[in-house]
N, C-alpha and C. Protein backbone atom coordinates (compact mmCIF):
# COMPACT_ATOMS: atom_id res chain seq x y z
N UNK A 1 14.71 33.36 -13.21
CA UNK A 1 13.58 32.85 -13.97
C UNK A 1 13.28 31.42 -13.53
N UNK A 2 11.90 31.27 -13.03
CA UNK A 2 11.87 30.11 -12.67
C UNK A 2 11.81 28.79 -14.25
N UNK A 3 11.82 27.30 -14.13
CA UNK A 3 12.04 27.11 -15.01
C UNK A 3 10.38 26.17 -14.98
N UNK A 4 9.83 25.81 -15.70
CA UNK A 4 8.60 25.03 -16.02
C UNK A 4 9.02 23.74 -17.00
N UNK A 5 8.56 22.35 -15.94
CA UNK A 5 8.69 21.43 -16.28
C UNK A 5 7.68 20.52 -17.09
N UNK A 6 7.99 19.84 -18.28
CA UNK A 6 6.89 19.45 -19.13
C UNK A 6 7.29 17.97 -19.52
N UNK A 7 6.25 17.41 -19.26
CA UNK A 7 5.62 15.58 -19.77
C UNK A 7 5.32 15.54 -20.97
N UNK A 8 6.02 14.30 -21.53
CA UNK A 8 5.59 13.68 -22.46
C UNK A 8 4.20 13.36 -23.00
N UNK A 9 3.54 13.62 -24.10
CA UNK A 9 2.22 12.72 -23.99
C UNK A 9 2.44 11.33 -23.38
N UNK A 10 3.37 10.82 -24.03
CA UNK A 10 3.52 9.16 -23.67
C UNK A 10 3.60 9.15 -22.75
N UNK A 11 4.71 10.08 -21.21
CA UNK A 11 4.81 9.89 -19.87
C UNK A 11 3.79 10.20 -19.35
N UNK A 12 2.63 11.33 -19.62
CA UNK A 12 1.40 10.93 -19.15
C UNK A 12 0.52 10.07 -19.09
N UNK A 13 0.36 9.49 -20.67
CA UNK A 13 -0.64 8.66 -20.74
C UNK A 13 -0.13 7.15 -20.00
N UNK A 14 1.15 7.30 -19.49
CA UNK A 14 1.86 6.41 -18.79
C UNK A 14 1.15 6.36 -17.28
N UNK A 15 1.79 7.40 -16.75
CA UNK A 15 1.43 8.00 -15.90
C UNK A 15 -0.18 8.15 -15.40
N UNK A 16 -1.26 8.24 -16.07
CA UNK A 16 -2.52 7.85 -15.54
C UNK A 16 -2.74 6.33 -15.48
N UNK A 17 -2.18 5.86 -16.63
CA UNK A 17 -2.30 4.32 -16.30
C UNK A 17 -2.03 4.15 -14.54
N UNK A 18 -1.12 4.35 -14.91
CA UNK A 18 -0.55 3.63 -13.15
C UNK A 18 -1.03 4.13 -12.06
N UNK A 19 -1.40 5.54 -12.37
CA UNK A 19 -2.60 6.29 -11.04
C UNK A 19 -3.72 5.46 -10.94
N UNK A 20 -4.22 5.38 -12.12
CA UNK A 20 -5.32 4.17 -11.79
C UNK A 20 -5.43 2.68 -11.74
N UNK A 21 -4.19 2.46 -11.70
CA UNK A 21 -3.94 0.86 -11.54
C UNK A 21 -3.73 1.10 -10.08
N UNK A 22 -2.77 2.23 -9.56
CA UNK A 22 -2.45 2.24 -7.97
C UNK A 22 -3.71 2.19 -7.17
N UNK A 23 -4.78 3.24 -8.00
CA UNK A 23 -5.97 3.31 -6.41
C UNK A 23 -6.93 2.02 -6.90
N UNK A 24 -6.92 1.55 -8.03
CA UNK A 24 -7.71 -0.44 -8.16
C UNK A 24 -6.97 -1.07 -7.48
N UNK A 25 -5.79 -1.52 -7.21
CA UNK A 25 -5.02 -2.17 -6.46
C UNK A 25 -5.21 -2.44 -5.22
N UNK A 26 -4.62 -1.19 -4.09
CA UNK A 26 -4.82 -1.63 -2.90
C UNK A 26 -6.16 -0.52 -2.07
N UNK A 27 -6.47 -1.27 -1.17
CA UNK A 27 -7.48 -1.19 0.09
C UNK A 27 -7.10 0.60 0.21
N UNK A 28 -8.43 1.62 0.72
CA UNK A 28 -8.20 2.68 0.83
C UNK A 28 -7.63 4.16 0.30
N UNK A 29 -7.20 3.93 -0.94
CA UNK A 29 -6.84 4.98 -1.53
C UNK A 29 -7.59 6.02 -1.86
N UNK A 30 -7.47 7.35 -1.31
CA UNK A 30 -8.75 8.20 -2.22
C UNK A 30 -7.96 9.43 -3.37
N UNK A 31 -6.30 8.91 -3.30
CA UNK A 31 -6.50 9.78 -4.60
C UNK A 31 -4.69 8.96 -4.77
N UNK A 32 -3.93 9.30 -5.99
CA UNK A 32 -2.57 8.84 -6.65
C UNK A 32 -2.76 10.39 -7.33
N UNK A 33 -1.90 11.34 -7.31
CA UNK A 33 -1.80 12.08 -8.45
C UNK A 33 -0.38 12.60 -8.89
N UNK A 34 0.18 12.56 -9.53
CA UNK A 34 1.17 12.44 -10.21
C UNK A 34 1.65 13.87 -11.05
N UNK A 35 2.54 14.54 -10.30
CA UNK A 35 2.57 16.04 -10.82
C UNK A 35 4.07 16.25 -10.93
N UNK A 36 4.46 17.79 -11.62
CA UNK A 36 5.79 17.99 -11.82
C UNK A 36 6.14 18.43 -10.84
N UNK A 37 7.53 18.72 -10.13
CA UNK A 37 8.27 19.32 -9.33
C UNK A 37 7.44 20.61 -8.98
N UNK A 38 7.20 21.11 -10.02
CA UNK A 38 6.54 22.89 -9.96
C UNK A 38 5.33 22.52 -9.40
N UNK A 39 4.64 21.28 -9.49
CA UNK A 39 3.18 21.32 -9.13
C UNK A 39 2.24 21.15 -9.91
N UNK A 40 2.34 21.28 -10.99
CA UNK A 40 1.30 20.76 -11.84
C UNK A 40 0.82 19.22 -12.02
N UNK A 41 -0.42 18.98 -11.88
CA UNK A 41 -0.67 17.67 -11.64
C UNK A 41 -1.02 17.57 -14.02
N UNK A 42 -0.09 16.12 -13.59
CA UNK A 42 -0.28 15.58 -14.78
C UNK A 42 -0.95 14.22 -14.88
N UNK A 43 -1.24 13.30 -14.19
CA UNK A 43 -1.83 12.50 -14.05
C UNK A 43 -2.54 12.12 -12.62
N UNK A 44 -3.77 11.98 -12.65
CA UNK A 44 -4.14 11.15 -11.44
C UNK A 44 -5.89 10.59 -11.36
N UNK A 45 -5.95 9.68 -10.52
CA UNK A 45 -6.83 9.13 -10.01
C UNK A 45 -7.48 9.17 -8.44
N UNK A 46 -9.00 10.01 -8.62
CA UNK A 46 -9.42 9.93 -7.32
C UNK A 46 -10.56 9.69 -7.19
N UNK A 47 -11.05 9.35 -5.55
CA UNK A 47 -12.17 8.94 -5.46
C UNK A 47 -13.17 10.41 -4.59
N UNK A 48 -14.36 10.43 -4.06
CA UNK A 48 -14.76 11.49 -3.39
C UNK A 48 -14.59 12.73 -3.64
N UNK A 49 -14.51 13.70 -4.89
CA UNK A 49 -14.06 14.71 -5.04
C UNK A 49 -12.74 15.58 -4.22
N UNK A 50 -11.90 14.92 -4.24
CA UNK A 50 -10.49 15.49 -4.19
C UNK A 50 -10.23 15.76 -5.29
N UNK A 51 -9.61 17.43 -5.41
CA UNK A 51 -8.64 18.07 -5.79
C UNK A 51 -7.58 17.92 -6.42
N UNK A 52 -7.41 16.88 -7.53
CA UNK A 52 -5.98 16.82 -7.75
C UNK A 52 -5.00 17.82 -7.89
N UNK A 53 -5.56 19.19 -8.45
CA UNK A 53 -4.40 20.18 -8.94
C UNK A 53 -4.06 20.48 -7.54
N UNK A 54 -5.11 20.96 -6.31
CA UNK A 54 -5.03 21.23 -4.78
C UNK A 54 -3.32 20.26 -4.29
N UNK A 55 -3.66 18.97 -4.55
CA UNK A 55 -2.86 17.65 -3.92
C UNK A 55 -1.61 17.96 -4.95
N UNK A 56 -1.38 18.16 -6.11
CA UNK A 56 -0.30 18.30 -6.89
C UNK A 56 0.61 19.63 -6.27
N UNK A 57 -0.14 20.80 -6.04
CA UNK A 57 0.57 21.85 -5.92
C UNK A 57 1.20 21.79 -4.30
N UNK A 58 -0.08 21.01 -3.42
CA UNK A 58 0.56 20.71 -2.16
C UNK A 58 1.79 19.96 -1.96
N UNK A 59 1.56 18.74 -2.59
CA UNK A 59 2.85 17.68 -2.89
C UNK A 59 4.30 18.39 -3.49
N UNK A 60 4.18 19.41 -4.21
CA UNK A 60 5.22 20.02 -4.41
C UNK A 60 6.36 20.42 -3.15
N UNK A 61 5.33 21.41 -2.42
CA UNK A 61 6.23 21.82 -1.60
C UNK A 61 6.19 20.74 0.15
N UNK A 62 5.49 19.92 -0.10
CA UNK A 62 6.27 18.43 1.04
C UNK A 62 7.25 18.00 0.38
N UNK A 63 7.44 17.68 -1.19
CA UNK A 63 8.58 17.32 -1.26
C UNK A 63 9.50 17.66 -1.07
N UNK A 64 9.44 19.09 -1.24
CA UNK A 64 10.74 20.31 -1.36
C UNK A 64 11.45 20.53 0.51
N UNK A 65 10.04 19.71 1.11
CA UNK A 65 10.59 20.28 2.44
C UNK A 65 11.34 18.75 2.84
N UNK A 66 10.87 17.88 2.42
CA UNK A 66 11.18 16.47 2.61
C UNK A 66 12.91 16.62 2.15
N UNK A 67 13.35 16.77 0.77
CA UNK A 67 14.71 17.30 0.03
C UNK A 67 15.69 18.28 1.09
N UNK A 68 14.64 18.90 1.68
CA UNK A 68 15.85 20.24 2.64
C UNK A 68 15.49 19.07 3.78
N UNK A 69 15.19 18.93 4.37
CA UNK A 69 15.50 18.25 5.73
C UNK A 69 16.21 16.16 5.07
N UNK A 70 16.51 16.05 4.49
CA UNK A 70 17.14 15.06 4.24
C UNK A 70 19.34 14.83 3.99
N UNK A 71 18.97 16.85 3.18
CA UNK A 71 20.10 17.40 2.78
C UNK A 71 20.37 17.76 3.88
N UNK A 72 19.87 17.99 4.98
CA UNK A 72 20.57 19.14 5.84
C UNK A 72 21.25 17.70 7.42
N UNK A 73 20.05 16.90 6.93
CA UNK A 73 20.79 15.59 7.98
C UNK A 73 22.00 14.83 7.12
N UNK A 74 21.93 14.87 6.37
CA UNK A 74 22.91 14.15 5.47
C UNK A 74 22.52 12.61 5.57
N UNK A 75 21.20 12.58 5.05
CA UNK A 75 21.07 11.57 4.58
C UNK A 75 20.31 10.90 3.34
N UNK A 76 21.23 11.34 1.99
CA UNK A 76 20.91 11.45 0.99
C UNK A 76 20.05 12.45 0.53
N UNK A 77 19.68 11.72 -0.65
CA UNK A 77 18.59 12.23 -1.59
C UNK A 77 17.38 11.33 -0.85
N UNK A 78 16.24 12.52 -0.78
CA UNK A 78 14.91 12.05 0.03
C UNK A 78 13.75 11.21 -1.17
N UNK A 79 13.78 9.78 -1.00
CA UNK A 79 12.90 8.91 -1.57
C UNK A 79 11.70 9.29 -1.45
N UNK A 80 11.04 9.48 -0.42
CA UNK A 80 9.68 10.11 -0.06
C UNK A 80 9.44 10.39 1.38
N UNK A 81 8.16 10.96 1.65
CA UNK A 81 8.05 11.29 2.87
C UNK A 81 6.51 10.64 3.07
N UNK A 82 6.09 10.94 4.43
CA UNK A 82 5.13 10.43 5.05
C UNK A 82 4.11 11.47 5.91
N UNK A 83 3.01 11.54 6.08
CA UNK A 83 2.31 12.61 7.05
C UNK A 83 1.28 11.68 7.19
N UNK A 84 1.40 11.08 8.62
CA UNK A 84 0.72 10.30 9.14
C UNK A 84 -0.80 11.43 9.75
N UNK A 85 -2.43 10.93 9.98
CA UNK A 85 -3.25 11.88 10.76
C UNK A 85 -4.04 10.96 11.00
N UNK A 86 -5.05 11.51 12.00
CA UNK A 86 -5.98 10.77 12.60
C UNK A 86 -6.78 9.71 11.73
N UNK A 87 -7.01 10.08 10.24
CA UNK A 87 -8.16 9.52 9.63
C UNK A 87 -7.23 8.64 8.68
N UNK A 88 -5.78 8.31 8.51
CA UNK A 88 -5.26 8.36 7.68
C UNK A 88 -3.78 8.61 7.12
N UNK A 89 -3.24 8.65 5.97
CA UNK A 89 -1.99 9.22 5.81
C UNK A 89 -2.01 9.69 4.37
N UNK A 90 -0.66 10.61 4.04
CA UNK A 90 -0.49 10.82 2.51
C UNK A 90 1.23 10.61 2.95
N UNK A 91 1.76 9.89 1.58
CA UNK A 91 2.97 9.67 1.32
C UNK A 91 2.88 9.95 -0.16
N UNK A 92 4.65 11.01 -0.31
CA UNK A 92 4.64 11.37 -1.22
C UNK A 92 6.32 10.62 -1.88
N UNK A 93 6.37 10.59 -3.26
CA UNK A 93 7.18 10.03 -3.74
C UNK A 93 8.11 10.72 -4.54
N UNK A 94 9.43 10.80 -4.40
CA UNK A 94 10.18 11.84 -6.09
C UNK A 94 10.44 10.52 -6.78
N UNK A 95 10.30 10.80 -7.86
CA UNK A 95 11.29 10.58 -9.67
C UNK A 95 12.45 12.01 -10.37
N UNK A 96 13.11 11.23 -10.29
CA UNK A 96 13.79 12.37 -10.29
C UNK A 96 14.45 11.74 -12.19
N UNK A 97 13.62 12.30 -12.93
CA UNK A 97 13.83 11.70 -14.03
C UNK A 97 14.97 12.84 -14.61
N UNK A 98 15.44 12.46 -15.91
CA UNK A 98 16.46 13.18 -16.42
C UNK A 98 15.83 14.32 -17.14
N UNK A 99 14.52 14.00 -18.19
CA UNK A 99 13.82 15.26 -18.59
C UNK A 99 12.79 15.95 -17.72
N UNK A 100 12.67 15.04 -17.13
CA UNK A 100 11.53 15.76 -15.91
C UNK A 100 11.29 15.24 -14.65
N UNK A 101 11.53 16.31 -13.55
CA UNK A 101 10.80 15.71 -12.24
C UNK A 101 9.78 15.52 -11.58
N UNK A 102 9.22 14.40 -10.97
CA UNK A 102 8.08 14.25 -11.04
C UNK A 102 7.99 14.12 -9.28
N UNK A 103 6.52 13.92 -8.85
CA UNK A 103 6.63 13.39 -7.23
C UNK A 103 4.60 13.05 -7.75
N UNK A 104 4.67 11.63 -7.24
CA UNK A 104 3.86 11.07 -7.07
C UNK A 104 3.24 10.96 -5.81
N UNK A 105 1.86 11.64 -5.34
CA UNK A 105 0.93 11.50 -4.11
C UNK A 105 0.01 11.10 -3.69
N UNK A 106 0.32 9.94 -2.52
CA UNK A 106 -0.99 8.97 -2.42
C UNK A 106 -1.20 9.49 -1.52
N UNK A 107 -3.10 9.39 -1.21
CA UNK A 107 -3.64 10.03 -0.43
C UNK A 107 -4.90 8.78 0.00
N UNK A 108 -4.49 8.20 1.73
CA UNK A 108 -5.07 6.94 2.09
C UNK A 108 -5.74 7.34 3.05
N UNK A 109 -6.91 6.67 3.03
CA UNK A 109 -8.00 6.80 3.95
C UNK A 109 -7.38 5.69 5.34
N UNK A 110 -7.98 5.23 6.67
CA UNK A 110 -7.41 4.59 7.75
C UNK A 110 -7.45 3.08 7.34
N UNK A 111 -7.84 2.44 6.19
CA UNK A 111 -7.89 1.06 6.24
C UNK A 111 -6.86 0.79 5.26
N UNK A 112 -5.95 1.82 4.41
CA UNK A 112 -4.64 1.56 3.69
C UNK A 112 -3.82 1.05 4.73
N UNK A 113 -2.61 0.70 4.01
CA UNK A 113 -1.69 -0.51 4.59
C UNK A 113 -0.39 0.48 3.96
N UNK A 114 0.26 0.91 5.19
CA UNK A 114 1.46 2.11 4.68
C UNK A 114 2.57 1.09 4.21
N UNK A 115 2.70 -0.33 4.50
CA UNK A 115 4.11 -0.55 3.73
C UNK A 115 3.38 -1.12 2.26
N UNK A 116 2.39 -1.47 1.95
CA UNK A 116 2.11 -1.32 1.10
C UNK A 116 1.98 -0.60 -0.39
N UNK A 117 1.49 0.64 0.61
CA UNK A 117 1.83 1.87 -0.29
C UNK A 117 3.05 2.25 -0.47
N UNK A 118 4.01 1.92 0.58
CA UNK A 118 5.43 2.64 0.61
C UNK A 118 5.87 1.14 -0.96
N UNK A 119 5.83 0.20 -0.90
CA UNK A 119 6.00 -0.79 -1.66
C UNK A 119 5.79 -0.45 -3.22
N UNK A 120 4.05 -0.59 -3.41
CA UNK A 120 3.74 -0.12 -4.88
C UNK A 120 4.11 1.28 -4.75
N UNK A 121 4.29 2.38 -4.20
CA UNK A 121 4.75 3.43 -4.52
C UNK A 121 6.51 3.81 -5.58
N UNK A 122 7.18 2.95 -4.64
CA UNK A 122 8.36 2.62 -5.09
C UNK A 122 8.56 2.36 -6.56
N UNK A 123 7.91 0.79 -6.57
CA UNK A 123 7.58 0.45 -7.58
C UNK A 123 7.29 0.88 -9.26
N UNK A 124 5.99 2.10 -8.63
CA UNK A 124 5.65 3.15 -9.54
C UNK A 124 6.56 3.81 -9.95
N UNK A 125 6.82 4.73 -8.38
CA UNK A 125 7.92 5.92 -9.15
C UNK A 125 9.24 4.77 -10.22
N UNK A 126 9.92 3.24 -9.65
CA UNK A 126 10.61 3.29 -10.53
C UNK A 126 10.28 2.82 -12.27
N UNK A 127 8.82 2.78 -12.23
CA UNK A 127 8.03 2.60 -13.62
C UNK A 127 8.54 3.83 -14.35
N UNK A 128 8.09 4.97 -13.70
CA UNK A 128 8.20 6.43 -14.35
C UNK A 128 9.43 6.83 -14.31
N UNK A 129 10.19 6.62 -13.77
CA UNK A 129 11.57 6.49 -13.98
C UNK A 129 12.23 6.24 -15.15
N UNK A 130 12.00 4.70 -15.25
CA UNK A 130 12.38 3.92 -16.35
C UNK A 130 12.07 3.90 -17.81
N UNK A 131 10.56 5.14 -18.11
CA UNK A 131 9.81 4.96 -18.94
C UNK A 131 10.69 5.71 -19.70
């Protein structure tokens, strides 16, 4: 039986805060969305009609592949990953909270600034963490 993971009102209404503080913040963002392990997007912010549930359910399984190739090098538990492309990048983030897991996905157009994002990303996930 698979198991289905569920947010707080408060960790959501947490949780959009900071989606939309992330894409006001820095240069290029066209989406932050903030979903459970399973994929369900619970919070996010975008610009241009992107998809959040699309980007939530995708982000699921980069993370999951990010987790097996981290485990299998032995090097730790996987913080996040990266998919660099021509126009751009998306980096994705885990929280690996105690009631719920989360993975946060920024999605940057070519004039974002990746340590940036890798920076406030951090940041975030350890907001939602902590909350």
């Amino acid at each position: 039986m698979t198991q289905t993971y569920v947010a707080s009102a408060l960790l959501k209404n947490l949780a959009q805060r900071e989606a939309q503080a992330f894409l006001n913040d820095l240069t290029g963002i066209k989406a932050v969305v903030i979903a459970t392990v399973d994929g369900f997007d619970i919070a996010s912010a975008t610009t241009g009609g992107i998809d959040a549930s699309r980007i939530a359910a995708m982000a699921s399984s980069i993370a999951a592949i990010g987790a097996v190739v981290a485990q299998e090098t032995a090097l730790g538990a996987a913080n996040s990953v990266v998919i660099n492309s021509a126009d751009g990048f998306v980096q994705v983030f885990t929280v690996n909270r105690e009631d719920v897991q989360l993975i946060v996905n920024v999605v940057s157009d070519s004039t974002g600034v990746l340590a940036q994002v890798a920076y406030r990303g951090r940041t975030m996930a350890q907001t939602l963490l902590t909350a």
